[in-house]
C-alpha atoms as a PDB file:
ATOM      1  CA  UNK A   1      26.416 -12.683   4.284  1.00  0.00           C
ATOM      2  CA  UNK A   2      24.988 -10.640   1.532  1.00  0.00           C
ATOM      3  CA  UNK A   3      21.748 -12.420   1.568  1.00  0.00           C
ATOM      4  CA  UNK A   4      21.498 -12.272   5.332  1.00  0.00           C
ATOM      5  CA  UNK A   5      22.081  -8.167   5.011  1.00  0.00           C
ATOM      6  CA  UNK A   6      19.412  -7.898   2.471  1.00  0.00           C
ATOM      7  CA  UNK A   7      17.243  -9.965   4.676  1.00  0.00           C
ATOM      8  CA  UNK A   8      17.478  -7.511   7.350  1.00  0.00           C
ATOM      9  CA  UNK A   9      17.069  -4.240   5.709  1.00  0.00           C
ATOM     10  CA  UNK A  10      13.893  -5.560   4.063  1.00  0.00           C
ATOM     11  CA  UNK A  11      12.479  -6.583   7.510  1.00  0.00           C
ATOM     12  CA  UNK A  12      13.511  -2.884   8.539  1.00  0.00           C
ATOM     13  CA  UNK A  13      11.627  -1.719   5.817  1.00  0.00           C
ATOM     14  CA  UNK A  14       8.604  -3.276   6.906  1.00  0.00           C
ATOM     15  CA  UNK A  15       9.230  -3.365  10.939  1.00  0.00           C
ATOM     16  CA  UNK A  16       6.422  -1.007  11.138  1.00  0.00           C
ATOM     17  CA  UNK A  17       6.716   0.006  15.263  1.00  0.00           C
ATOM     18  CA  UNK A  18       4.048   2.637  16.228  1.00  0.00           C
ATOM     19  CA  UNK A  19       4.389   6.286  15.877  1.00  0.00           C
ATOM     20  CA  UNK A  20       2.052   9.069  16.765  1.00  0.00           C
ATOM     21  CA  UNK A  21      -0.837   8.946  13.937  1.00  0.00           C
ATOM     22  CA  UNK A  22      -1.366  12.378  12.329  1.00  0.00           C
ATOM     23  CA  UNK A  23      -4.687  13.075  11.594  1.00  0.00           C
ATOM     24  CA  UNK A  24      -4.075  14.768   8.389  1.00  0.00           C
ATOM     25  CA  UNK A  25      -2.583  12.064   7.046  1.00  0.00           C
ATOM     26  CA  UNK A  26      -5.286   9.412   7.748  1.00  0.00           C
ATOM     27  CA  UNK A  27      -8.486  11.722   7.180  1.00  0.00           C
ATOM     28  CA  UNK A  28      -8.658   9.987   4.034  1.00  0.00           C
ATOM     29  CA  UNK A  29      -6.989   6.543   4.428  1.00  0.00           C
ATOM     30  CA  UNK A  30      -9.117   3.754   3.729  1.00  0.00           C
ATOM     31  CA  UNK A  31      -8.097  -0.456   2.946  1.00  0.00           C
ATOM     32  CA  UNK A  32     -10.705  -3.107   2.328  1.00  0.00           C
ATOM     33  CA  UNK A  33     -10.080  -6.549   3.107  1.00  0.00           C
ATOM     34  CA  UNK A  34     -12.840  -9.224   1.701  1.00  0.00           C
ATOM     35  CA  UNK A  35     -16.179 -10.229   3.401  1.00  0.00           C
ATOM     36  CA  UNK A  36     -19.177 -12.160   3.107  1.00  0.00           C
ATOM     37  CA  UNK A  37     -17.396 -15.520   1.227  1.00  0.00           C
ATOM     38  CA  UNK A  38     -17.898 -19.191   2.153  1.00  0.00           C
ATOM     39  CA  UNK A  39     -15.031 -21.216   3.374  1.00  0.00           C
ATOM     40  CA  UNK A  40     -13.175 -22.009  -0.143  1.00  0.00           C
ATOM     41  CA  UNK A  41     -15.421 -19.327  -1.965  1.00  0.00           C
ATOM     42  CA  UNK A  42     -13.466 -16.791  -3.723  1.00  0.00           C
ATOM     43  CA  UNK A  43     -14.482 -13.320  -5.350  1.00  0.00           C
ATOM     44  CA  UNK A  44     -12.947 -12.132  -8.775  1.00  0.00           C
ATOM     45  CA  UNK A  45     -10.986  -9.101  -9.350  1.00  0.00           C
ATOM     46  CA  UNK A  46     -12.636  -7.974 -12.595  1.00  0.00           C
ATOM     47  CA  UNK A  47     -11.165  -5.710 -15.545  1.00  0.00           C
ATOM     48  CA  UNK A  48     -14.554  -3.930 -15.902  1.00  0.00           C
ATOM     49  CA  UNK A  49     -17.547  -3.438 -13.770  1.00  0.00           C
ATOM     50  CA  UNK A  50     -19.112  -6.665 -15.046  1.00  0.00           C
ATOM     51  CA  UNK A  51     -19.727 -10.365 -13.644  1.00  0.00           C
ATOM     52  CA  UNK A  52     -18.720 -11.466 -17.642  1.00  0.00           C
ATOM     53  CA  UNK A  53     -15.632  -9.323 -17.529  1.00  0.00           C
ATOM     54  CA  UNK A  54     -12.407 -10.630 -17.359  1.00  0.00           C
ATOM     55  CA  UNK A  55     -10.827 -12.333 -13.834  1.00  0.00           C
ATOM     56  CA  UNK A  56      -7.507 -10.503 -13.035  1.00  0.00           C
ATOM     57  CA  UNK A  57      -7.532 -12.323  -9.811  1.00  0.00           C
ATOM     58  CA  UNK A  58      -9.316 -14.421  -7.475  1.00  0.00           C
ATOM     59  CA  UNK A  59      -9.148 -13.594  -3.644  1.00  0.00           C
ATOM     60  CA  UNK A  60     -10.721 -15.945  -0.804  1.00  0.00           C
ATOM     61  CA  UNK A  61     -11.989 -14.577   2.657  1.00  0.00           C
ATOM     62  CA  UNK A  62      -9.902 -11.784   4.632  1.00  0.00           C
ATOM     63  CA  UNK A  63      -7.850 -10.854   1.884  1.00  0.00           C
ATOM     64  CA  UNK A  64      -6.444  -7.327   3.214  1.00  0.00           C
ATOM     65  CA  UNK A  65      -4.228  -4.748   1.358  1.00  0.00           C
ATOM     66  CA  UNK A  66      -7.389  -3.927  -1.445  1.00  0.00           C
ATOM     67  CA  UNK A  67      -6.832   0.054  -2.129  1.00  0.00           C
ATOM     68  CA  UNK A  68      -9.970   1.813  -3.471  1.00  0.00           C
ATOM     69  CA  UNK A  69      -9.356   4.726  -5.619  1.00  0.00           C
ATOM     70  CA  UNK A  70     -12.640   6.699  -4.839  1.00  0.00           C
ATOM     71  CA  UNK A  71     -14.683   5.623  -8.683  1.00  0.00           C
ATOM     72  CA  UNK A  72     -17.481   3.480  -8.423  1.00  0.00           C
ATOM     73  CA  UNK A  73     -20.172   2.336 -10.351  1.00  0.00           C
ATOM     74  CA  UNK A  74     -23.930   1.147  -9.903  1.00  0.00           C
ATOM     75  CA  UNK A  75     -24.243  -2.125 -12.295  1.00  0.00           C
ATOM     76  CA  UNK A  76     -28.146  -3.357 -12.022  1.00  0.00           C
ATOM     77  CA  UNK A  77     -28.196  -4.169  -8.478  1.00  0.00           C
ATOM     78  CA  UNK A  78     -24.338  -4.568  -7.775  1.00  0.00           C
ATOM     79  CA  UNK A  79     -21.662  -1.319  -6.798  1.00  0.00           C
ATOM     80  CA  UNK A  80     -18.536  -2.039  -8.062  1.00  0.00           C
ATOM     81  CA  UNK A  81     -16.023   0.104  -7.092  1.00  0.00           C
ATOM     82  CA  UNK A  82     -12.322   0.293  -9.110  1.00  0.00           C
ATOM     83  CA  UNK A  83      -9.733  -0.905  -6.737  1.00  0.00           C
ATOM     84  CA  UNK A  84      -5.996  -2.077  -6.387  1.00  0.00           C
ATOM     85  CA  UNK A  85      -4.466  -5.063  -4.636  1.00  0.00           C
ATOM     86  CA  UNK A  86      -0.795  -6.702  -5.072  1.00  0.00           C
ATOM     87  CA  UNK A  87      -0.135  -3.764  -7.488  1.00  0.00           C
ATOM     88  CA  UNK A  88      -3.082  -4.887  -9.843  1.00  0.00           C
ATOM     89  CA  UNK A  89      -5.662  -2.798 -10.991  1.00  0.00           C
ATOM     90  CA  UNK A  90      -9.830  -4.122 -11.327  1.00  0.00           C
ATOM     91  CA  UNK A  91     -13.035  -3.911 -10.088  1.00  0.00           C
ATOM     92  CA  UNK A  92     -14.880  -5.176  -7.173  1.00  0.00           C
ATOM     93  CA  UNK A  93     -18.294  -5.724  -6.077  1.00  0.00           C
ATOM     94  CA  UNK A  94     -18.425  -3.796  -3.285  1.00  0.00           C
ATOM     95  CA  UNK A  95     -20.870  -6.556  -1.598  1.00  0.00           C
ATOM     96  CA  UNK A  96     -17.837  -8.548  -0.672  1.00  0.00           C
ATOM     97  CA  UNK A  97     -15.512  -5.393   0.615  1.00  0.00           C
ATOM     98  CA  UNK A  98     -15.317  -4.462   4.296  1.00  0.00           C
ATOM     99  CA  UNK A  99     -12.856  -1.565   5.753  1.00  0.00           C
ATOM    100  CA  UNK A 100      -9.880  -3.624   7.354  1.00  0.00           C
ATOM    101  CA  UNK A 101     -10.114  -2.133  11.192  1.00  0.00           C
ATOM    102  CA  UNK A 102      -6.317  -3.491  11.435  1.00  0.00           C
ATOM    103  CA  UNK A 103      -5.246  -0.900   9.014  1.00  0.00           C
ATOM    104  CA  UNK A 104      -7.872   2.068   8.985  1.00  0.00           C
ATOM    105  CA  UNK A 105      -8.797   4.472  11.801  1.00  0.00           C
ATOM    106  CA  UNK A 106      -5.951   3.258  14.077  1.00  0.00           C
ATOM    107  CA  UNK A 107      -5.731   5.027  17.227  1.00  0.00           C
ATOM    108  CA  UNK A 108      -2.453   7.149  18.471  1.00  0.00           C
ATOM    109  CA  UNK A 109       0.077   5.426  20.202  1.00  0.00           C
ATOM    110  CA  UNK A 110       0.898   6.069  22.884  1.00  0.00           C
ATOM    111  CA  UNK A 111       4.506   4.224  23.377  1.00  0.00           C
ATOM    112  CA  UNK A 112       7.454   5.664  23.313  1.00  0.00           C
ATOM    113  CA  UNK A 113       9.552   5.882  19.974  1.00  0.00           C
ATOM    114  CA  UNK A 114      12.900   5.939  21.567  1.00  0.00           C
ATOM    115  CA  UNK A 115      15.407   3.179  20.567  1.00  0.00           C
ATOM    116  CA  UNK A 116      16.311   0.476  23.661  1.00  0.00           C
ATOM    117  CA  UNK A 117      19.534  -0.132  21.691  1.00  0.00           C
ATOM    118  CA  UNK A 118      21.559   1.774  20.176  1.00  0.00           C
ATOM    119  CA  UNK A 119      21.482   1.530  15.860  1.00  0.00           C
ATOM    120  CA  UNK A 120      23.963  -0.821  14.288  1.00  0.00           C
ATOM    121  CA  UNK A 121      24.489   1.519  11.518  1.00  0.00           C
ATOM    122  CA  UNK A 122      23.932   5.126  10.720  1.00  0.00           C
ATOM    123  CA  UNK A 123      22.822   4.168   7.146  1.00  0.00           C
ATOM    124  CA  UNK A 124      19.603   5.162   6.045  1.00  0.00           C
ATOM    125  CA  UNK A 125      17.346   2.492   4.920  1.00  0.00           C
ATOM    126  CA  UNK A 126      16.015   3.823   1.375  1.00  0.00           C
ATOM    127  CA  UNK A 127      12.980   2.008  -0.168  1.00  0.00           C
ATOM    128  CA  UNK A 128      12.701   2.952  -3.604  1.00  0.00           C
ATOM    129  CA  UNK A 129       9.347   2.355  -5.819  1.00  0.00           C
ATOM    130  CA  UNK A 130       8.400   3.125  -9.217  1.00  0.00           C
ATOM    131  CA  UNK A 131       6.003   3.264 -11.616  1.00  0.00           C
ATOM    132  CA  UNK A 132       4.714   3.626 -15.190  1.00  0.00           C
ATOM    133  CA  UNK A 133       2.091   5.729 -17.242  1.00  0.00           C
ATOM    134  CA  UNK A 134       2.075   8.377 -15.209  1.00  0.00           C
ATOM    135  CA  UNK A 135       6.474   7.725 -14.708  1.00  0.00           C
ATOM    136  CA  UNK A 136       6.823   8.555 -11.283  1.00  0.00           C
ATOM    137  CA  UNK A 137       8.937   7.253  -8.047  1.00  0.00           C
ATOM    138  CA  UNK A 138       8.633   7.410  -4.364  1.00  0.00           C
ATOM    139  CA  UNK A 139      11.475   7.266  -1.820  1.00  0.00           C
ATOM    140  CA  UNK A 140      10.233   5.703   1.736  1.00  0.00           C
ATOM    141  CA  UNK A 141      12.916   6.158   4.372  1.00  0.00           C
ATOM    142  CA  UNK A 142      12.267   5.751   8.361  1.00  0.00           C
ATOM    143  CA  UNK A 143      11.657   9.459   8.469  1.00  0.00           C
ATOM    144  CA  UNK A 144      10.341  10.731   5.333  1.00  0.00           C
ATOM    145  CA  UNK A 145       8.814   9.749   1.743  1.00  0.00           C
ATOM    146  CA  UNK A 146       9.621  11.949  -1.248  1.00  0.00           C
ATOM    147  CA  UNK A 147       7.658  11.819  -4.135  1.00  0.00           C
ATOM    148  CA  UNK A 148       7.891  12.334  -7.620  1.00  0.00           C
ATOM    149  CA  UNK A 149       5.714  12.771 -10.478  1.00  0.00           C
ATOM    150  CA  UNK A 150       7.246  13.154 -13.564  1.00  0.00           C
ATOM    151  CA  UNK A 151       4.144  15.286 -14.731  1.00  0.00           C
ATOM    152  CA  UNK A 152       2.948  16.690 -11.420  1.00  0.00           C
ATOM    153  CA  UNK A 153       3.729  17.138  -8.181  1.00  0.00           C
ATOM    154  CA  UNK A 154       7.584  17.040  -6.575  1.00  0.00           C
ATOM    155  CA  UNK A 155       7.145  17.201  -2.710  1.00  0.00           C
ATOM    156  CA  UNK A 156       8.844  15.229   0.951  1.00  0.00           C
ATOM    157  CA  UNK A 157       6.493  14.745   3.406  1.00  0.00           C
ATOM    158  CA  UNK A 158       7.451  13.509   6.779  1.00  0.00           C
ATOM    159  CA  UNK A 159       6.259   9.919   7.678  1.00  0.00           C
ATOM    160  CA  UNK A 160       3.176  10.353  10.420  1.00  0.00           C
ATOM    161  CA  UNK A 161       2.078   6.465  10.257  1.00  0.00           C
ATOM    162  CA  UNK A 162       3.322   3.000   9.810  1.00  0.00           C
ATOM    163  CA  UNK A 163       1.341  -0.098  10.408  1.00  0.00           C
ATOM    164  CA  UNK A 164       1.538  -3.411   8.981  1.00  0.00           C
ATOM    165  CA  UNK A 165      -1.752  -6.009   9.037  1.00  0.00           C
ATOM    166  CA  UNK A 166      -2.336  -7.734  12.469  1.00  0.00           C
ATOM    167  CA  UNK A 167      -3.540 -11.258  10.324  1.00  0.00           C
ATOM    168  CA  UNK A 168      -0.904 -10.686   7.652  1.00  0.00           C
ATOM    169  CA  UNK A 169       2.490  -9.443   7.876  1.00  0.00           C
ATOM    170  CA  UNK A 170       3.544  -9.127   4.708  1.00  0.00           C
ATOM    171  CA  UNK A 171       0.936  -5.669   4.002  1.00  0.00           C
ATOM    172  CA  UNK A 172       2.282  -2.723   5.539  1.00  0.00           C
ATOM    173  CA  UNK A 173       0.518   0.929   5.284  1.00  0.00           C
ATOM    174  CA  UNK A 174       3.238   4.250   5.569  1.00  0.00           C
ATOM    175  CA  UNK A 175       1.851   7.653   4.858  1.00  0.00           C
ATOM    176  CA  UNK A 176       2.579  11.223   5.633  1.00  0.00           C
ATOM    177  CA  UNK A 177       1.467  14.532   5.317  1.00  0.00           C
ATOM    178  CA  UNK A 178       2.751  18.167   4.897  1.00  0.00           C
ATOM    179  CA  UNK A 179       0.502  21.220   4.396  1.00  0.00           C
ATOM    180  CA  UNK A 180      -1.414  20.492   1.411  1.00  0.00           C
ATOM    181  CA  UNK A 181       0.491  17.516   0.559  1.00  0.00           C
ATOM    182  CA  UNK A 182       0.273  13.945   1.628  1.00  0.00           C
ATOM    183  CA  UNK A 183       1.397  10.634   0.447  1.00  0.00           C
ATOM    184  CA  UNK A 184      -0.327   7.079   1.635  1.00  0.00           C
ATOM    185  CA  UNK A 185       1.319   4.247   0.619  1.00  0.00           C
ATOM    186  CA  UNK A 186       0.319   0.440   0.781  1.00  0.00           C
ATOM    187  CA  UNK A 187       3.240  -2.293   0.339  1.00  0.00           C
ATOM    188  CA  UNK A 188       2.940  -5.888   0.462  1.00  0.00           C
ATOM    189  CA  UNK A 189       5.800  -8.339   0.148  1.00  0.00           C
ATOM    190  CA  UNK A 190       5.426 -10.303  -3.659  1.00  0.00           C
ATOM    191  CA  UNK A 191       8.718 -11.036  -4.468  1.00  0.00           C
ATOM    192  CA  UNK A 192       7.179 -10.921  -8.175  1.00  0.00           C
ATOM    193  CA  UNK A 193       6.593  -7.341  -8.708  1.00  0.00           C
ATOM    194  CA  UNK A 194       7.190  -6.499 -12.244  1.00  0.00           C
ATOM    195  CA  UNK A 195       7.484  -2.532 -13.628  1.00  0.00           C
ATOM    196  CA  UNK A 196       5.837  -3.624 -17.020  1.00  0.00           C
ATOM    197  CA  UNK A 197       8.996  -2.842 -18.933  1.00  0.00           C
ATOM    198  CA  UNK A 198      12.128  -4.824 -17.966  1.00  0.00           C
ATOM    199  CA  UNK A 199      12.770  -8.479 -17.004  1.00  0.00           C
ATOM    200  CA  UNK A 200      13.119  -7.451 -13.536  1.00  0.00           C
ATOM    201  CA  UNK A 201      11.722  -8.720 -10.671  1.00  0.00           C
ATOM    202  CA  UNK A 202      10.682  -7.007  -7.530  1.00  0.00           C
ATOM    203  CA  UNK A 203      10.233  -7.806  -3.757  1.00  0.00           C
ATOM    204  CA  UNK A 204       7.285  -5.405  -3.283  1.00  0.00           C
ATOM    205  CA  UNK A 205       4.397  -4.357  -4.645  1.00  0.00           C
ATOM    206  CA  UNK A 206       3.138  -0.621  -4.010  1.00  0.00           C
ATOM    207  CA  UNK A 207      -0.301   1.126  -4.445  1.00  0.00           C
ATOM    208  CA  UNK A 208      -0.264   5.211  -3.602  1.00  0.00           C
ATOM    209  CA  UNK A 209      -2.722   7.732  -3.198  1.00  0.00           C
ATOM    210  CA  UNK A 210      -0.975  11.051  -4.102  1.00  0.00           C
ATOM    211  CA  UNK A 211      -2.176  14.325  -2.533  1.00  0.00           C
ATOM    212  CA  UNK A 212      -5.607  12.126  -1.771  1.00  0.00           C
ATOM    213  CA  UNK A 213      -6.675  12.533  -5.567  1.00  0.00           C
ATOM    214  CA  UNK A 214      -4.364  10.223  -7.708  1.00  0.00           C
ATOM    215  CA  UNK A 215      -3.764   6.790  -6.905  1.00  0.00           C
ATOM    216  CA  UNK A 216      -0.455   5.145  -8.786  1.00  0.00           C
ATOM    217  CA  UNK A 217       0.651   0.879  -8.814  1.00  0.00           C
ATOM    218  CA  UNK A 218       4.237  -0.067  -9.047  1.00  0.00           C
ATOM    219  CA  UNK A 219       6.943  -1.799  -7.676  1.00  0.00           C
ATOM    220  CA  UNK A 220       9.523  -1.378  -4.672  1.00  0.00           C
ATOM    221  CA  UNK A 221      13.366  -2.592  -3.810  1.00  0.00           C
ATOM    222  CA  UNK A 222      15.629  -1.675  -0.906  1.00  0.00           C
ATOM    223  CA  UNK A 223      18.506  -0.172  -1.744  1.00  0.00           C
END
């Protein structure tokens, strides 16, 4: 029974239904997804903007959920640009990096938001992600995501966008925007998530762009 519960609050979590897009909250949300690969060919996530540096991952064709954090570098011929997917941080050559139409520039919907049934339970949902070096943590509810930075910025912004990947369900974007603060979050289901400093496992992986100028990595449960 417990299982089964846990089951279902994590598919709430990411049962992304469409909501009315606010514009302020997307003017800057961008997700690649690879390009330009050969069946079976893969490209490497490097440490450094190098084809000699270090592989931190290898992704084939279509991978979505790759976050760019704005730096980029001209190497020779190549642009490499610094990017995060699955909660790891690299670099890219921006040769094999498209913009993932499933998750950027999606239109308003224009569907209702109203429940056809009424809600099993009054309990909020609460997904809560952390991180290290900057500490921070981010609370993502149905309605609102509240950040904190231990060093910066304490704000609750109300949530303007969901949408999960069309060719793979297990990346979900939610962001939101208030004044001059916003919050864009990108999750994607792991199940191996680790927070670099316990033994603990987690079911999500999270990448956030803070305020549009920091971007932060951790790791998410639903509690």
């Amino acid at each position: 029974m417990g299982k089964l519960l846990r089951v279902s609050l994590l598919t709430l979590a990411l049962s992304i239904p469409a909501i009315t897009y606010a514009a302020s909250a997307s003017k800057n949300l961008v997700v690649y997804k690879t390009t330009n690969l050969a069946p079976g060919e893969l490209v490497n996530l490097r440490a450094a903007p190098s084809t000699t540096a270090k592989s931190l991952a290898r992704l084939p064709i279509n991978t979505g959920g790759i976050v760019p954090t704005g730096e980029e570098k001209k190497v020779n011929n190549t642009t490499w640009v610094r990017v995060y997917w699955s909660g790891v941080g690299g670099w890219m050559s921006k040769a094999y990096l498209t913009a993932d139409n499933e998750l950027t520039n999606t239109k308003p919907s224009t569907t209702s938001n109203k429940p056809t049934t009424k809600p099993a339970s009054t309990t909020t949902t609460v997904m809560k992600c952390t991180g290290t070096e900057p500490f921070w943590n981010i609370e993502i509810t149905d309605k609102q995501l509240k950040v904190k930075m231990m060093d910066g910025p304490r704000y609750v912004v109300p949530v303007s966008f969901r949408q999960t990947s069309a060719n793979n369900r297990t990346i979900a974007v939610i962001a939101g925007a208030n004044g001059t603060n916003s919050a864009q979050t990108f999750l994607q289901k792991t199940d191996n998530c680790s927070d670099g400093m316990s033994d603990t496992n987690y079911p999500y992986a999270i990448t956030g762009v803070v305020n549009g100028r920091q971007v932060i990595s951790g790791c998410c449960k639903v509690q």
